[in-house]
N, C-alpha and C. Protein backbone atom coordinates (compact mmCIF):
# COMPACT_ATOMS: atom_id res chain seq x y z
N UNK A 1 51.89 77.81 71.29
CA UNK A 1 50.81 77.81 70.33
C UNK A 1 51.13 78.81 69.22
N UNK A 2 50.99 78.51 68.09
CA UNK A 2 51.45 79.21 67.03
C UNK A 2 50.39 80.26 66.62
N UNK A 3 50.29 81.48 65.98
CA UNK A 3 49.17 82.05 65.78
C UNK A 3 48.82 82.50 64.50
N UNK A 4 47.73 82.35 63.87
CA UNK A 4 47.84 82.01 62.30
C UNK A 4 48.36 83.60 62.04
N UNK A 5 48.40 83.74 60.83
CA UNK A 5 48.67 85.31 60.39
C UNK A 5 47.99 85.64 59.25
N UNK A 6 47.24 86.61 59.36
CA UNK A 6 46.48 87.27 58.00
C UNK A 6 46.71 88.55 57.55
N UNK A 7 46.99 88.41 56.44
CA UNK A 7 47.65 90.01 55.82
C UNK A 7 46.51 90.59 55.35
N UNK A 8 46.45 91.60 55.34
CA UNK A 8 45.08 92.18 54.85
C UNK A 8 45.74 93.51 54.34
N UNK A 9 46.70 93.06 53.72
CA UNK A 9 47.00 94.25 52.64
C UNK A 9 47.82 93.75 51.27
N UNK A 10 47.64 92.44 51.04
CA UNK A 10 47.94 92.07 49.86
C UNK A 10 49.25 91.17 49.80
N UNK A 11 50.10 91.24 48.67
CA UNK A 11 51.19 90.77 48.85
C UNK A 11 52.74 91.70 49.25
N UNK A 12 53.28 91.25 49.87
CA UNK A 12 54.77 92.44 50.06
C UNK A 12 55.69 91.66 51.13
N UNK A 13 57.02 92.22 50.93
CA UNK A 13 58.00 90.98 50.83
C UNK A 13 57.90 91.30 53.28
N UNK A 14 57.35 89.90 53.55
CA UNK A 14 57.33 90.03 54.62
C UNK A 14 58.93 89.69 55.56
N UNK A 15 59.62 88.89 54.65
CA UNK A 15 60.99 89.12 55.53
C UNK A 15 61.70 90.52 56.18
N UNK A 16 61.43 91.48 55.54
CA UNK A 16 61.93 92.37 56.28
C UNK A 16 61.04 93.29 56.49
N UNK A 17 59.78 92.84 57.11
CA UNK A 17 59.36 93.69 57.85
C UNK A 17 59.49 93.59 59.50
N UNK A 18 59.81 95.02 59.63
CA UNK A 18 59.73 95.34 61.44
C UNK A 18 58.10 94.79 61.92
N UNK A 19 58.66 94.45 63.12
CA UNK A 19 56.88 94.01 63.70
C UNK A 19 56.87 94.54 64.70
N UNK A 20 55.43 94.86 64.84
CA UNK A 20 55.07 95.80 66.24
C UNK A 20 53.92 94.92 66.96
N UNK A 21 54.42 94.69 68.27
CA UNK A 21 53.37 93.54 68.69
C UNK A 21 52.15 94.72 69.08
N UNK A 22 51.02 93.80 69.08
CA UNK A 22 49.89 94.73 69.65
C UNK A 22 49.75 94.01 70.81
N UNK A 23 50.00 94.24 72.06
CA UNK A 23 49.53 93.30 73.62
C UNK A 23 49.16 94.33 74.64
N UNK A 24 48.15 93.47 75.32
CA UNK A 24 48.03 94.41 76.95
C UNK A 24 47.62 95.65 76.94
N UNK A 25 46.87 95.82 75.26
CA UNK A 25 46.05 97.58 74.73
C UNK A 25 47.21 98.20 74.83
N UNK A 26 48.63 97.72 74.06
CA UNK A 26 49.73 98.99 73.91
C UNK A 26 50.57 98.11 72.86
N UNK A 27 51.28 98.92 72.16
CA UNK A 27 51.84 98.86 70.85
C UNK A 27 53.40 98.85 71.29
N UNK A 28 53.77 97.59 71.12
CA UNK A 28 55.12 97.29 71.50
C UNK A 28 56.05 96.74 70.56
N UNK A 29 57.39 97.87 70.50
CA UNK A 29 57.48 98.77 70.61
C UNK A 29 56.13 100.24 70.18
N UNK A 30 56.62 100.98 71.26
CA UNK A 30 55.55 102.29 70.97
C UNK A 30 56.20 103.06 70.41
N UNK A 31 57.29 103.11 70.38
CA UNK A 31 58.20 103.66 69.14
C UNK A 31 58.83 103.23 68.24
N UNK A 32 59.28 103.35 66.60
CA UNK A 32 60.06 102.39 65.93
C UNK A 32 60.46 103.18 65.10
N UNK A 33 61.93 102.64 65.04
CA UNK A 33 62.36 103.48 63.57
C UNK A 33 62.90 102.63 62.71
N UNK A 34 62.74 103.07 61.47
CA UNK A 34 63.16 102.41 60.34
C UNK A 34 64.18 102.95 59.48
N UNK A 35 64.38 102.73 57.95
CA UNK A 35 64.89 102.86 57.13
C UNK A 35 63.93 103.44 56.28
N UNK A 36 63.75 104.16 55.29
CA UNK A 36 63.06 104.42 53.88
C UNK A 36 63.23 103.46 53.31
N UNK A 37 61.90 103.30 52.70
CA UNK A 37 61.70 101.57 52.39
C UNK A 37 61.20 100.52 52.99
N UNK A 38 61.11 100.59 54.30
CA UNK A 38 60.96 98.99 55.26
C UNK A 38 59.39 99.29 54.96
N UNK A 39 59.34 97.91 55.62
CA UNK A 39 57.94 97.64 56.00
C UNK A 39 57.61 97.40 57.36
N UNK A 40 56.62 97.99 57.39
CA UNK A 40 56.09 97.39 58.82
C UNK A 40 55.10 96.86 59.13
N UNK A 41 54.93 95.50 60.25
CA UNK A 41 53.72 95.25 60.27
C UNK A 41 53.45 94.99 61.87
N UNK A 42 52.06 95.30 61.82
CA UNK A 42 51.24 95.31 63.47
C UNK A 42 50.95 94.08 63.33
N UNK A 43 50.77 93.48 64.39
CA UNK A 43 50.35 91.67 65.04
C UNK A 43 49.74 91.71 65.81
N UNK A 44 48.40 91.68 65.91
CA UNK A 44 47.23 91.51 67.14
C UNK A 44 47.67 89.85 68.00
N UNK A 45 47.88 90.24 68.79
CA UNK A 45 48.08 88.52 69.91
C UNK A 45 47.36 88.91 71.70
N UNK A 46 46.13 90.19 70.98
CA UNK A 46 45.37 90.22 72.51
C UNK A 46 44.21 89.26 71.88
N UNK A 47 43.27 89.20 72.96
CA UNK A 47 42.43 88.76 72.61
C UNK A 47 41.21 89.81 72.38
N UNK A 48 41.66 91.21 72.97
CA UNK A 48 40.75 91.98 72.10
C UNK A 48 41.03 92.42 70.53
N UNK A 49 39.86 92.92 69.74
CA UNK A 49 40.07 93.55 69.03
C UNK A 49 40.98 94.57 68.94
N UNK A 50 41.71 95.28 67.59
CA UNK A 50 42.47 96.67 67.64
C UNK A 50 42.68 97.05 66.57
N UNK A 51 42.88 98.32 65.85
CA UNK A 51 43.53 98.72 64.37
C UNK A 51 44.66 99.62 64.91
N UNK A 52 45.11 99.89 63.36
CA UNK A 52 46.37 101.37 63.80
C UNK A 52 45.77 101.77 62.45
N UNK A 53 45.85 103.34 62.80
CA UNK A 53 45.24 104.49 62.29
C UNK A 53 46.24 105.90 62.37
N UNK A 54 46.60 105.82 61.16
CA UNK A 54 47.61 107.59 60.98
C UNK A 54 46.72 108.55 61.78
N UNK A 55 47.47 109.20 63.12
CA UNK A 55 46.79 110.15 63.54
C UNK A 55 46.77 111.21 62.81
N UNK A 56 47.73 111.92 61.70
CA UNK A 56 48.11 113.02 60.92
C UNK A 56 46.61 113.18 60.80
N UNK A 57 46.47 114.71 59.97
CA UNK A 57 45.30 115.37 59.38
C UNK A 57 44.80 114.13 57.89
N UNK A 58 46.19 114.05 57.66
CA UNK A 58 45.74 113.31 56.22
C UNK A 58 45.65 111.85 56.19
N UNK A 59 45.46 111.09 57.13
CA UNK A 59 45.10 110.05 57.15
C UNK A 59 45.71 109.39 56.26
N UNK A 60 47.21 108.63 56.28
CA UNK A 60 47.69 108.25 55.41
C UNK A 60 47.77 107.07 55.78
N UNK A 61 47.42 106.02 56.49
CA UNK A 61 46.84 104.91 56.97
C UNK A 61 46.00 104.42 57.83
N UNK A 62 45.71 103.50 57.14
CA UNK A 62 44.45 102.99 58.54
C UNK A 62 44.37 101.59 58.32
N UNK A 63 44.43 100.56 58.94
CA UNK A 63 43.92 99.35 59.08
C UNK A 63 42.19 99.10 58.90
N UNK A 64 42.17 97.87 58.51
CA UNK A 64 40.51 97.13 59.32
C UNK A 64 40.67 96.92 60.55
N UNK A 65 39.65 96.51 61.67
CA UNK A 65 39.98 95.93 62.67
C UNK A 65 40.56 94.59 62.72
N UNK A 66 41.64 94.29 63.52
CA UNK A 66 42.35 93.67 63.26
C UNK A 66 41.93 92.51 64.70
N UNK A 67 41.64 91.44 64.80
CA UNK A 67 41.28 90.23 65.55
C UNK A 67 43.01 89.54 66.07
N UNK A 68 42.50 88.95 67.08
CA UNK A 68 43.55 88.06 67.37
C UNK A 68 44.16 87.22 65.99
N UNK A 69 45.41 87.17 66.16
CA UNK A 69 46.54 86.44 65.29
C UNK A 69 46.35 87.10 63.64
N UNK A 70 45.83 88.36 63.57
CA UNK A 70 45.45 89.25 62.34
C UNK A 70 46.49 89.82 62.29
N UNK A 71 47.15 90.50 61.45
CA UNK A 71 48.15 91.68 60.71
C UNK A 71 47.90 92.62 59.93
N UNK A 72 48.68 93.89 59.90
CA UNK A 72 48.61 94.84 58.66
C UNK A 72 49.91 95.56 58.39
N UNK A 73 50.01 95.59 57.41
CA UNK A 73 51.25 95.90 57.03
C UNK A 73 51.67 97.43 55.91
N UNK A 74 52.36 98.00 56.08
CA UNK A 74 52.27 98.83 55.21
C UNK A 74 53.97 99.20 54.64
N UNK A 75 54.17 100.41 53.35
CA UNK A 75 55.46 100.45 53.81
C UNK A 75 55.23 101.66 53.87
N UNK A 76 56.64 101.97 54.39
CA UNK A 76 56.94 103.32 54.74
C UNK A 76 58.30 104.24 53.59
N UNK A 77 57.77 104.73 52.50
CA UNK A 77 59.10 105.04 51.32
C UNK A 77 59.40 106.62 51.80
N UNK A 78 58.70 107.49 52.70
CA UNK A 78 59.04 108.58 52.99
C UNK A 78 59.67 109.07 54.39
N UNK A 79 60.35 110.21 54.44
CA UNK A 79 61.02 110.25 55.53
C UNK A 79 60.11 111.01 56.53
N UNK A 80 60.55 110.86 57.67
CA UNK A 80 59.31 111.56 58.47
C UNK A 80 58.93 110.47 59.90
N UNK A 81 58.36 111.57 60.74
CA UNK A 81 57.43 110.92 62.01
C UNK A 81 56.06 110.70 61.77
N UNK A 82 55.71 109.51 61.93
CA UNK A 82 54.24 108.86 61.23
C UNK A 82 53.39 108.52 62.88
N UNK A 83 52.85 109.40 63.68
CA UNK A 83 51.97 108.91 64.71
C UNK A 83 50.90 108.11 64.64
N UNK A 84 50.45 107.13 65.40
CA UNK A 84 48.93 106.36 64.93
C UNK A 84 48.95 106.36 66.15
N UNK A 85 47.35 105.69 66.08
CA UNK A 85 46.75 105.01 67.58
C UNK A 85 45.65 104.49 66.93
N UNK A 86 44.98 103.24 67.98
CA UNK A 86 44.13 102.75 67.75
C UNK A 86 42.91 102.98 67.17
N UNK A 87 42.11 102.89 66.18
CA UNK A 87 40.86 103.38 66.15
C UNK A 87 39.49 103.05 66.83
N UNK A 88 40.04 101.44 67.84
CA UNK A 88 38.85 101.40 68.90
C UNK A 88 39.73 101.96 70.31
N UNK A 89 40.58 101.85 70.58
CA UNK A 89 40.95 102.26 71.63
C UNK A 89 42.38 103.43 71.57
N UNK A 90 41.67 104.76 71.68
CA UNK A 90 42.60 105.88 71.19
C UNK A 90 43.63 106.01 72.37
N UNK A 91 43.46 105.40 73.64
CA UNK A 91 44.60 106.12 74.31
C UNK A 91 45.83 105.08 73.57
N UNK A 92 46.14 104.04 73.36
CA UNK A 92 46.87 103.32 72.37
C UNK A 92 47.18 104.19 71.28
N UNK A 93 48.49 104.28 71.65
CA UNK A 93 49.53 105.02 70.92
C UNK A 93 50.81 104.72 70.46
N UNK A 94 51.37 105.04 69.09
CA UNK A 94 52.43 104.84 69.02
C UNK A 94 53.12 106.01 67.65
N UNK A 95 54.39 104.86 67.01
CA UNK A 95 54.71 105.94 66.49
C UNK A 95 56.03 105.54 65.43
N UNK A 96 55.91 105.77 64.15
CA UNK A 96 57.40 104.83 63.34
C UNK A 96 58.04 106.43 62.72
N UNK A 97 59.21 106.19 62.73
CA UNK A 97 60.02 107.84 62.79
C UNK A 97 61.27 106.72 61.69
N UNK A 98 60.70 107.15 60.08
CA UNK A 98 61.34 106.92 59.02
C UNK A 98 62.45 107.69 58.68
N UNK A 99 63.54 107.05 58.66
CA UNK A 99 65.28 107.85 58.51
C UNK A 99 65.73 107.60 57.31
């Protein structure tokens, strides 16, 4: 079964973005690294609800809640360890470590 996909951050070149599945209330991979520059995007395929949310002080991302077969995508142009977790379900954790 195919699962539709909704971007909810506009337009941006989705071929090379890394994807992070969201399943089973855990973010798979829970770790990811990239390049400066990539994009990344989260893929809800539970059937619960979920977002990802910059844990940092400065909140440098956050999703809507994101529904089954939903997406969000962002990029990443700086170098650095970027932690998030869920904003309905905080023990959901993860983490993209830009090189």
């Amino acid at each position: 079964m195919a699962i539709p996909i909704a971007m909810s951050d506009g337009v941006h070149d989705r071929r090379n973005a890394a994807l992070v599945i969201i399943r089973d209330y855990s973010f798979e991979p829970a770790t990811l690294r990239v390049v400066a520059g990539a994009w990344v995007r989260w893929l809800n395929v539970d059937e619960a609800p979920a977002g990802v949310e910059h844990t940092g002080a400065d909140r440098l991302f956050r999703s809507t809640v994101l529904f089954r077969g939903e997406s969000y995508a962002r990029q990443f142009n700086e170098r650095g360890e970027f932690p998030y977790h869920c904003g309905i379900h905080p023990h959901m954790r993860g983490r993209v470590i830009v090189s």
